[in-house]
PDB file of N, CA and C in Angstrom:
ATOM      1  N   UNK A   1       0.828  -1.192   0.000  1.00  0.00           N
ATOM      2  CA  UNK A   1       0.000   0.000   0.000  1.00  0.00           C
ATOM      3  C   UNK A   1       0.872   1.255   0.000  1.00  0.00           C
ATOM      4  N   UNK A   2       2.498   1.076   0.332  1.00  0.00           N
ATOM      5  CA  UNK A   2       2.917   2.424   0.640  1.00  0.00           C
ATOM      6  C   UNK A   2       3.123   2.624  -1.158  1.00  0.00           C
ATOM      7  N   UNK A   3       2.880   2.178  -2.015  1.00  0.00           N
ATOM      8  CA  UNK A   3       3.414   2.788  -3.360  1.00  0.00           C
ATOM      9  C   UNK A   3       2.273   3.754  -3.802  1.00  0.00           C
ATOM     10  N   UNK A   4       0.646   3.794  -3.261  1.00  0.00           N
ATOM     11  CA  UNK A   4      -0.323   4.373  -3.431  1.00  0.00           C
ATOM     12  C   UNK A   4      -0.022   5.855  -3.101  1.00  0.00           C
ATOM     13  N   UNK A   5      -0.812   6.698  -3.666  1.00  0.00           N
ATOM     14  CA  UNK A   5      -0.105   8.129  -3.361  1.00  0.00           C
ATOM     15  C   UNK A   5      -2.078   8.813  -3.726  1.00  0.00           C
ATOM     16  N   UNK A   6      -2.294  10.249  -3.415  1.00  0.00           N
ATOM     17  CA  UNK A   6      -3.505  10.593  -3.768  1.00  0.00           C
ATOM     18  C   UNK A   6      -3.137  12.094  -4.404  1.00  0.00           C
ATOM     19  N   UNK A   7      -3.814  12.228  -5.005  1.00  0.00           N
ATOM     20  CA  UNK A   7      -4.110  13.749  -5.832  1.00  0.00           C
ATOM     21  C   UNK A   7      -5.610  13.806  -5.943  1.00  0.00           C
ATOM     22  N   UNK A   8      -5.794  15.514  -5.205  1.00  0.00           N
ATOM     23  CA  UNK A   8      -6.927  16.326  -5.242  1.00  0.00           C
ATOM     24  C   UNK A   8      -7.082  17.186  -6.353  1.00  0.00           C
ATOM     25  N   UNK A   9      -7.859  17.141  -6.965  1.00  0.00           N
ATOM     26  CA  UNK A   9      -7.331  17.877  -8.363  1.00  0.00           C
ATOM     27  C   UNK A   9      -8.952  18.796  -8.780  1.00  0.00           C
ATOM     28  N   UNK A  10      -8.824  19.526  -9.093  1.00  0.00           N
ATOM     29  CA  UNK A  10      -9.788  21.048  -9.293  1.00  0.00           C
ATOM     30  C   UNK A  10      -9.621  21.375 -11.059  1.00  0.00           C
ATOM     31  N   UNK A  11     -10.575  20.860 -12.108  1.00  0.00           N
ATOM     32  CA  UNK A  11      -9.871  21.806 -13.567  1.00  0.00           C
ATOM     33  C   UNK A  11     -10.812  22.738 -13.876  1.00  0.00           C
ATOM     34  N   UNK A  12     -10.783  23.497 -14.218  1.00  0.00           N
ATOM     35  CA  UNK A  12     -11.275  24.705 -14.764  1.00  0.00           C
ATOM     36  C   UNK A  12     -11.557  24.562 -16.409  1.00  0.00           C
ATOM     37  N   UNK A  13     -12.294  25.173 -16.789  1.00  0.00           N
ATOM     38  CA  UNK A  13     -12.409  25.241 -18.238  1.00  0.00           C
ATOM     39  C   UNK A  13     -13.489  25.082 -18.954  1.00  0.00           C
ATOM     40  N   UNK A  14     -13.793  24.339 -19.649  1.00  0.00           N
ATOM     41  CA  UNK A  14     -15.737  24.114 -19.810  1.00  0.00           C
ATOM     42  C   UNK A  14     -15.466  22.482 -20.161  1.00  0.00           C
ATOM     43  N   UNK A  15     -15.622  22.560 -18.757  1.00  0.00           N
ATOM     44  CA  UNK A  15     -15.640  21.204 -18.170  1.00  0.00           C
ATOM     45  C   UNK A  15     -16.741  20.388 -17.467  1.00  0.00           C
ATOM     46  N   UNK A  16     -17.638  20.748 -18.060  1.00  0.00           N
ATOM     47  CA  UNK A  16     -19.156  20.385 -17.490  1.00  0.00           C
ATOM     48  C   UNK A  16     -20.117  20.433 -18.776  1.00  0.00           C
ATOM     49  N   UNK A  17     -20.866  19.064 -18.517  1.00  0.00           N
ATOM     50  CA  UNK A  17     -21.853  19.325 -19.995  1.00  0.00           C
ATOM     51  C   UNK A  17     -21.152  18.822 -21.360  1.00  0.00           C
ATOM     52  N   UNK A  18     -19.860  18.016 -20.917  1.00  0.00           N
ATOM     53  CA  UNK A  18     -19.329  17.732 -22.259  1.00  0.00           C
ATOM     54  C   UNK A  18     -18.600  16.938 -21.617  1.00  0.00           C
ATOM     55  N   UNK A  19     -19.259  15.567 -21.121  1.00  0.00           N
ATOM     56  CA  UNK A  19     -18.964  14.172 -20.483  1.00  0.00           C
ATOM     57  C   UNK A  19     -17.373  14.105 -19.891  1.00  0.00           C
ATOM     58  N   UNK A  20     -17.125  15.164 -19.532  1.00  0.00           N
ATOM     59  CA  UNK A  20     -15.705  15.325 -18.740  1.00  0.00           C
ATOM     60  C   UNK A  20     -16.066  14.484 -17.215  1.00  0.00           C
ATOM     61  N   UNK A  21     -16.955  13.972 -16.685  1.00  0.00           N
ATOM     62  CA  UNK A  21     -16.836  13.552 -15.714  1.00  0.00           C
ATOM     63  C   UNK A  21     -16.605  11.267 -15.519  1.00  0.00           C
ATOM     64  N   UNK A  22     -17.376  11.503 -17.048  1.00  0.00           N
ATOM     65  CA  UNK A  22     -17.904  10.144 -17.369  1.00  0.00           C
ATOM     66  C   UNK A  22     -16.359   9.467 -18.242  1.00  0.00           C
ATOM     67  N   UNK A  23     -16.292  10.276 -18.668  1.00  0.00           N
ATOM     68  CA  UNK A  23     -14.677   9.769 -19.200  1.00  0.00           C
ATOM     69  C   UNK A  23     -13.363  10.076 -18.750  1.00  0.00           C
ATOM     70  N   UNK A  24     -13.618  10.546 -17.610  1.00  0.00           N
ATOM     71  CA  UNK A  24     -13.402  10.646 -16.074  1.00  0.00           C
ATOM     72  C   UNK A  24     -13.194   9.395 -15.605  1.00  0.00           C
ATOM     73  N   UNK A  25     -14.281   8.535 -15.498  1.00  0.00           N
ATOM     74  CA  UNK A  25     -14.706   7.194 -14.477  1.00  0.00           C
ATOM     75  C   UNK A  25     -13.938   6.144 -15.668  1.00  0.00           C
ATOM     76  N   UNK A  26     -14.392   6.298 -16.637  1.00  0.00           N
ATOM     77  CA  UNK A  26     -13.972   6.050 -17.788  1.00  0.00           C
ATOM     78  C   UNK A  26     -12.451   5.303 -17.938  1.00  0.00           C
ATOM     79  N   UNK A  27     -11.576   6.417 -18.168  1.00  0.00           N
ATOM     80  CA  UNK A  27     -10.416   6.191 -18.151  1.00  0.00           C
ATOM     81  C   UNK A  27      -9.604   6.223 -16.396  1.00  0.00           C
ATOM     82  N   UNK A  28     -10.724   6.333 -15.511  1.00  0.00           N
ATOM     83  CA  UNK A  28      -9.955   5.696 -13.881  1.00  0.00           C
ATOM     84  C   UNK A  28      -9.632   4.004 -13.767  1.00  0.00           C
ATOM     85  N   UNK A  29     -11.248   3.725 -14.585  1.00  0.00           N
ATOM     86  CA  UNK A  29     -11.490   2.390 -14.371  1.00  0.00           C
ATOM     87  C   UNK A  29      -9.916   1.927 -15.326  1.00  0.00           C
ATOM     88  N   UNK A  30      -9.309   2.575 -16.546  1.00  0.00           N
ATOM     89  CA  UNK A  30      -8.788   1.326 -17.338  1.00  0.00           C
ATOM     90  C   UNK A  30      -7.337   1.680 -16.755  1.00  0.00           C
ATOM     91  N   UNK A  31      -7.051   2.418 -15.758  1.00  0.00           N
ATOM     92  CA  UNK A  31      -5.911   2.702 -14.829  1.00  0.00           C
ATOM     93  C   UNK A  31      -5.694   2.198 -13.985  1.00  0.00           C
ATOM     94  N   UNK A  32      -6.737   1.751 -13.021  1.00  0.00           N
ATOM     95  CA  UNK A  32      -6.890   1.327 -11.936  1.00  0.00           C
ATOM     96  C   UNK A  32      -6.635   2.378 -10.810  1.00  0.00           C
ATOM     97  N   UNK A  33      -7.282   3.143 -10.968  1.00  0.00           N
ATOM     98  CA  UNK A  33      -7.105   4.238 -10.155  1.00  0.00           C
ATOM     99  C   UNK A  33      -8.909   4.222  -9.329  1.00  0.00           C
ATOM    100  N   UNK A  34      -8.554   4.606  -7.729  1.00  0.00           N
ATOM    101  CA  UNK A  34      -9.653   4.478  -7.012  1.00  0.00           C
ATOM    102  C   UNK A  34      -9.926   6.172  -6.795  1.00  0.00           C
ATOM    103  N   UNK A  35     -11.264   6.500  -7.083  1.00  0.00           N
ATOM    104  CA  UNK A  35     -11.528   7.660  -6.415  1.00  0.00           C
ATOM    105  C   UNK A  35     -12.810   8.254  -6.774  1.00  0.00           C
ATOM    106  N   UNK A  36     -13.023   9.601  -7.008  1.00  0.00           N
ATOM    107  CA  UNK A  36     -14.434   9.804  -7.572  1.00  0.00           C
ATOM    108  C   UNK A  36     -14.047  11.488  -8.392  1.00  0.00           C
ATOM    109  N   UNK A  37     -15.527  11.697  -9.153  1.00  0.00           N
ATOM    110  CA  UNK A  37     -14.946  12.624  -9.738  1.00  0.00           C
ATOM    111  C   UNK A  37     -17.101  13.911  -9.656  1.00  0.00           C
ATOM    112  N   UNK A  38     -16.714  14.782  -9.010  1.00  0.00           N
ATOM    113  CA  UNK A  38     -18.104  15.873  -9.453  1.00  0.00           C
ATOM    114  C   UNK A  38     -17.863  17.162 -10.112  1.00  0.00           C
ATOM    115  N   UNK A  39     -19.222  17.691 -10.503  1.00  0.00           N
ATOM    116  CA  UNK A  39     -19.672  19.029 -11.024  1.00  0.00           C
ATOM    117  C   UNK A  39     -19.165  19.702  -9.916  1.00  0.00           C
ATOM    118  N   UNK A  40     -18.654  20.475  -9.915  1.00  0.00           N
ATOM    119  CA  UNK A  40     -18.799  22.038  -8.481  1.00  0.00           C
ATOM    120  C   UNK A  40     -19.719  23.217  -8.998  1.00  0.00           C
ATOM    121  N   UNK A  41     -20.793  23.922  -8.302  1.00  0.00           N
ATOM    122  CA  UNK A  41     -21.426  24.579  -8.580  1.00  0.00           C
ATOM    123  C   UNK A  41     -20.357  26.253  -9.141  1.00  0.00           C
ATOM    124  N   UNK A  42     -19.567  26.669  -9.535  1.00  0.00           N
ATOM    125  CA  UNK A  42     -18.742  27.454  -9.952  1.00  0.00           C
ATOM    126  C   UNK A  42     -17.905  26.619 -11.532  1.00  0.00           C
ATOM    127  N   UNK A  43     -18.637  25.721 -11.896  1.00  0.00           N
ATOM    128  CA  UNK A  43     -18.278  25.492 -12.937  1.00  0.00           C
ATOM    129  C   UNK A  43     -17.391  24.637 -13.128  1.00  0.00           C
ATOM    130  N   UNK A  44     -16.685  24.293 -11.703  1.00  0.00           N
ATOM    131  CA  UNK A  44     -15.224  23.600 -12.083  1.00  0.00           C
ATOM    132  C   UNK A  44     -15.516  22.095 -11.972  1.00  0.00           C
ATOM    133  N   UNK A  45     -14.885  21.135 -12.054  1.00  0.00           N
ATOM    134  CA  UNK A  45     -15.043  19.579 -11.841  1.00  0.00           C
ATOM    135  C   UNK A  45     -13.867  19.280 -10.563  1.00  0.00           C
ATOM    136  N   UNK A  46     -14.193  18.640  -9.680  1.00  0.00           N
ATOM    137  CA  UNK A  46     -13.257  18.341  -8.457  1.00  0.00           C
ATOM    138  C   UNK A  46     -12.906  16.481  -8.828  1.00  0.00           C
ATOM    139  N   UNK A  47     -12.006  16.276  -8.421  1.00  0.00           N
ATOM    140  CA  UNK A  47     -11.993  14.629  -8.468  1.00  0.00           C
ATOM    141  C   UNK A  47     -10.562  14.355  -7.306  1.00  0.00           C
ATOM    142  N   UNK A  48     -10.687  12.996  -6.964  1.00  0.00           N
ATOM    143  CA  UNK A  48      -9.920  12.738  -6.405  1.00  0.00           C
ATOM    144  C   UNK A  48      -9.419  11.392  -6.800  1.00  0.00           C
ATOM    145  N   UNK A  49      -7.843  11.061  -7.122  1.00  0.00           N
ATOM    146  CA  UNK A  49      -7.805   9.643  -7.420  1.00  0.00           C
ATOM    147  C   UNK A  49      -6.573   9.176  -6.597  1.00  0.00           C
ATOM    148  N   UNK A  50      -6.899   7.725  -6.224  1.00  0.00           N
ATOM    149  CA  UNK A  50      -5.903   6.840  -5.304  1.00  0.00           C
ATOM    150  C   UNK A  50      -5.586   5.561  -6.402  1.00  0.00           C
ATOM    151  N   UNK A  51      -4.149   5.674  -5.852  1.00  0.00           N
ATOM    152  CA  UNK A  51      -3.467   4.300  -6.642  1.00  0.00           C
ATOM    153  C   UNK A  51      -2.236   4.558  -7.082  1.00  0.00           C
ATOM    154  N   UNK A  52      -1.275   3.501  -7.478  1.00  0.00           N
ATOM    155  CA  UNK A  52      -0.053   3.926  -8.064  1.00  0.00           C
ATOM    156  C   UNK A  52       0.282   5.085  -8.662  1.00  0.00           C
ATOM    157  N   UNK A  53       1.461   5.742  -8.383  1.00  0.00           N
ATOM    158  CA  UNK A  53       1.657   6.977  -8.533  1.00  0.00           C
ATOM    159  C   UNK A  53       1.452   7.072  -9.813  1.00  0.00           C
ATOM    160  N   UNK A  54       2.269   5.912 -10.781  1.00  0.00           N
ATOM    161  CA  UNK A  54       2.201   6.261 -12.391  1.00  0.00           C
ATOM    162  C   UNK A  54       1.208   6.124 -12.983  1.00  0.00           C
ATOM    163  N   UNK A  55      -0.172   5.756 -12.386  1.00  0.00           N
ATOM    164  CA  UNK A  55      -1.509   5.406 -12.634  1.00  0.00           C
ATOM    165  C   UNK A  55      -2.310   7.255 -12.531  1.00  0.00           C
ATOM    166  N   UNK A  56      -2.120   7.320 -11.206  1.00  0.00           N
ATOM    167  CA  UNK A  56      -2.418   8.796 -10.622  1.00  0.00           C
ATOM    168  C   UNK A  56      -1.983   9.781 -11.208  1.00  0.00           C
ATOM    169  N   UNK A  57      -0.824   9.685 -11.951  1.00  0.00           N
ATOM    170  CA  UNK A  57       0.130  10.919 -12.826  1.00  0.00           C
ATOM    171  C   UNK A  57      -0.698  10.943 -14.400  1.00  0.00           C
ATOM    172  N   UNK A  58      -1.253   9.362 -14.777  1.00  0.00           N
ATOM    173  CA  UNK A  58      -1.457   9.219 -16.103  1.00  0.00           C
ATOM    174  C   UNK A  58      -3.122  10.115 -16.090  1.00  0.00           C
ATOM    175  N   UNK A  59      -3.696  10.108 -14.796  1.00  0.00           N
ATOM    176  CA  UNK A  59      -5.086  10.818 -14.904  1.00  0.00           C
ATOM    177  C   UNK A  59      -4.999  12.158 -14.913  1.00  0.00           C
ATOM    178  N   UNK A  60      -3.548  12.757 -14.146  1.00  0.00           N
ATOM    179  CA  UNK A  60      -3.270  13.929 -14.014  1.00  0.00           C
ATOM    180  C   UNK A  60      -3.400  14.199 -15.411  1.00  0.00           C
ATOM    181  N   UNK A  61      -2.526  13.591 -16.289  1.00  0.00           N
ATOM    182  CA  UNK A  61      -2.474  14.218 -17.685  1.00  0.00           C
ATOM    183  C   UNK A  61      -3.605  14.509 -18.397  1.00  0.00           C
ATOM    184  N   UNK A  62      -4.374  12.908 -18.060  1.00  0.00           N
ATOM    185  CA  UNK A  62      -5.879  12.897 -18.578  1.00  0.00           C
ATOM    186  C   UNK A  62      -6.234  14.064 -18.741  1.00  0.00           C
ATOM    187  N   UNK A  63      -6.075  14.785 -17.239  1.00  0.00           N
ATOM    188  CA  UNK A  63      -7.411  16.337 -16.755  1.00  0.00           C
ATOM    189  C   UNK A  63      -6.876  17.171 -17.546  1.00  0.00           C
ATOM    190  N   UNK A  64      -5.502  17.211 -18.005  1.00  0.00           N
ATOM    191  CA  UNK A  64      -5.513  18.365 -18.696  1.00  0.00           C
ATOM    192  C   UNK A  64      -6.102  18.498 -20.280  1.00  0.00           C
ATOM    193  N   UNK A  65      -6.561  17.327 -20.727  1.00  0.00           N
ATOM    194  CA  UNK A  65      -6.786  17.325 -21.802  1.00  0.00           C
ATOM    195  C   UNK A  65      -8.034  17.081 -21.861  1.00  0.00           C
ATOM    196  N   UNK A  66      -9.149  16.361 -21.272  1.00  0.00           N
ATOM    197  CA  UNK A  66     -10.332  15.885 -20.636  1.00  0.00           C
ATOM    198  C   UNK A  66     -10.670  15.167 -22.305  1.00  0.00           C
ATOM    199  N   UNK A  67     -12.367  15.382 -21.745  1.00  0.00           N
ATOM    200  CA  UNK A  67     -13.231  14.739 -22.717  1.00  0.00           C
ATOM    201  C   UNK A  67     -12.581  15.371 -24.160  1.00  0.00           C
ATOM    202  N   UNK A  68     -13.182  14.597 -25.279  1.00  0.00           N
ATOM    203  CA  UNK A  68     -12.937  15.631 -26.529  1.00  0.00           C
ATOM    204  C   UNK A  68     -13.375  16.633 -26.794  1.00  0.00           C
ATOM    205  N   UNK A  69     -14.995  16.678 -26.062  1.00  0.00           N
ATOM    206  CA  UNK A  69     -15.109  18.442 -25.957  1.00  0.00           C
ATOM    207  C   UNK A  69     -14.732  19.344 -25.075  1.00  0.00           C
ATOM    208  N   UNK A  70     -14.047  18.755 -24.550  1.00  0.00           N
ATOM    209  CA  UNK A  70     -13.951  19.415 -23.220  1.00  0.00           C
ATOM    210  C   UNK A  70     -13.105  20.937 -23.146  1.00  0.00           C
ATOM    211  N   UNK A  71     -12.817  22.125 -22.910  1.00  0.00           N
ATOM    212  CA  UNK A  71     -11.580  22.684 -23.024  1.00  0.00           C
ATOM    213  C   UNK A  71     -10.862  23.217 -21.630  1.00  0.00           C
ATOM    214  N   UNK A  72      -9.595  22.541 -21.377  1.00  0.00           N
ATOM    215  CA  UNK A  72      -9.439  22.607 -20.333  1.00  0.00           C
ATOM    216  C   UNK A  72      -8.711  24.013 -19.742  1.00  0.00           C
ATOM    217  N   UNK A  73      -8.655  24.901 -19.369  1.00  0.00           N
ATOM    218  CA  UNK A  73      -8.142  25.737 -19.104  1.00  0.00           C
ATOM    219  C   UNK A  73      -6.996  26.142 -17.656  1.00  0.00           C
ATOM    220  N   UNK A  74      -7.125  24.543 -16.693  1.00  0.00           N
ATOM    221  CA  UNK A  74      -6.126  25.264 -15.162  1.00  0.00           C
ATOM    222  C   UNK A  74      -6.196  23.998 -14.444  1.00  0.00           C
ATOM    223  N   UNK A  75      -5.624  23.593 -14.168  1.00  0.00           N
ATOM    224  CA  UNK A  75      -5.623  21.686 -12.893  1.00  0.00           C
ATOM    225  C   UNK A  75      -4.773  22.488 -12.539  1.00  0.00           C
ATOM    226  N   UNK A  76      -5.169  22.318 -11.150  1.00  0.00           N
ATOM    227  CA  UNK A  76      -4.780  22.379  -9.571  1.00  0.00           C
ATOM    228  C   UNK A  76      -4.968  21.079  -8.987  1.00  0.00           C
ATOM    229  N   UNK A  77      -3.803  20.635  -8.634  1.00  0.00           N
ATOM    230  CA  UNK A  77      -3.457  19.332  -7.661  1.00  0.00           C
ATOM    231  C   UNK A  77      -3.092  19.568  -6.563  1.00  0.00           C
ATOM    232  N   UNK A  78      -3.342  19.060  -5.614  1.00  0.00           N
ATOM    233  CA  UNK A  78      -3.217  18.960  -3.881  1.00  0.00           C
ATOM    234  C   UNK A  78      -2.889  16.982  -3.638  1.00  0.00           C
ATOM    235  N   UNK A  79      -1.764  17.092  -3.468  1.00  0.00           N
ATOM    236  CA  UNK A  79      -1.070  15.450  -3.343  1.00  0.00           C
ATOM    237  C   UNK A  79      -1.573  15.490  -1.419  1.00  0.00           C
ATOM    238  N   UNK A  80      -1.615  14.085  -1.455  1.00  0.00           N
ATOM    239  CA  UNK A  80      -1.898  13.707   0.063  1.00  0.00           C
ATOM    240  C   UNK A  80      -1.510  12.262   0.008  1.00  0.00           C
ATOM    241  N   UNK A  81      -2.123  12.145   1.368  1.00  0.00           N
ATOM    242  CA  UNK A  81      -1.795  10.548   1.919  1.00  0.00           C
ATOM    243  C   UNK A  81      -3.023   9.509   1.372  1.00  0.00           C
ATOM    244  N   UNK A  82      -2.911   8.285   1.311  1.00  0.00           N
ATOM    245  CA  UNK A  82      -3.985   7.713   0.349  1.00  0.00           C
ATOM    246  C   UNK A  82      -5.146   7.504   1.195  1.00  0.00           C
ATOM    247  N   UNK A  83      -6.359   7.527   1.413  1.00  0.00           N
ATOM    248  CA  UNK A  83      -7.191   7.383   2.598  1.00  0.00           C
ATOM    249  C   UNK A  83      -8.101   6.251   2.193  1.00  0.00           C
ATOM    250  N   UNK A  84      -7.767   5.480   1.885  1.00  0.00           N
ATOM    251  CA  UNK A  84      -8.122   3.794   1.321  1.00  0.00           C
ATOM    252  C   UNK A  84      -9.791   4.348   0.320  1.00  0.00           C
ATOM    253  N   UNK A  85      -9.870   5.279  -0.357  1.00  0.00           N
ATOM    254  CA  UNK A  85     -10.840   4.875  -1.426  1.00  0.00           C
ATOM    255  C   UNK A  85     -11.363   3.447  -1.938  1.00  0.00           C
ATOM    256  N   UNK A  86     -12.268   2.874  -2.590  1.00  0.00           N
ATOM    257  CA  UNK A  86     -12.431   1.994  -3.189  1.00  0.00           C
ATOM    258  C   UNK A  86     -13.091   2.353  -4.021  1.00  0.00           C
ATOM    259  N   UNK A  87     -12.924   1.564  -5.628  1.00  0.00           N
ATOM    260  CA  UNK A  87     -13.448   1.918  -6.500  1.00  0.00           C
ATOM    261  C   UNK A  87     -13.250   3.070  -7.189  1.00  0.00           C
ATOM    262  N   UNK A  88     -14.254   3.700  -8.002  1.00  0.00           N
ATOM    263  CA  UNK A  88     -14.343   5.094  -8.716  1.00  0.00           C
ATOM    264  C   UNK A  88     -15.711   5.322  -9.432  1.00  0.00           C
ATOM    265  N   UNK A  89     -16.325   6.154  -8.794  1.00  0.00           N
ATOM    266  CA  UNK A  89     -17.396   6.716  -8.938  1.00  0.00           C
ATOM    267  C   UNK A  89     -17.431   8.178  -8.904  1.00  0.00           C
ATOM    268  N   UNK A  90     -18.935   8.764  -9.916  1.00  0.00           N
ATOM    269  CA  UNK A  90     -19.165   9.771  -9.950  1.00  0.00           C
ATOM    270  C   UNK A  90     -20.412  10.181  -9.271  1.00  0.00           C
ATOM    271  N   UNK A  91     -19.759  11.325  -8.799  1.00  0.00           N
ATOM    272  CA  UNK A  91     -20.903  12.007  -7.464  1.00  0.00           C
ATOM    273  C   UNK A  91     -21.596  13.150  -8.076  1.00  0.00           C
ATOM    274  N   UNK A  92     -22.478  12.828  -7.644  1.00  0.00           N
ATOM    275  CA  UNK A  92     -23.584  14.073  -7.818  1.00  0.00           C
ATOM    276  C   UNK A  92     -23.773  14.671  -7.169  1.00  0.00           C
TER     277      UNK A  92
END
């Protein structure tokens, strides 16, 4: 478990309404990355993912590029300690 690492991650951009959350869950699931991903009422999408760092780094990249419509404009990451997530789901 100590190779697990977490990132809090915030993107900005028009990132809502153009399945940025679903291909989100999407590409967590084919990572193996545990965590979840929502809408924030200010427009932004929040997510959090647990699991191997190079798993966790590969979603980082994901966010910056998101869905195909997506346009991403700012990821903000906040790294932490892993707090045993399971799975990956999207919250409403």
């Amino acid at each position: 478990m100590t190779d697990r690492t977490r990132a809090h991650v915030f993107v900005s951009g028009r990132v809502q309404g153009v399945f940025f959350r679903d291909t989100t869950r999407q590409t967590a699931q084919t990572e193996g990355v545990d965590g979840w991903v929502r809408n924030l009422d200010d427009g932004r999408v929040e997510a959090v993912f647990e699991g191997p760092e190079d798993a966790v780094e590969a979603m980082l990249s994901f966010c910056h590029d998101g869905s195909p419509a997506a346009r991403v404009d700012d990821v903000d990451v906040e790294y932490g300690d892993p707090e045993g997530v399971d799975g990956f789901r999207v919250r409403r």
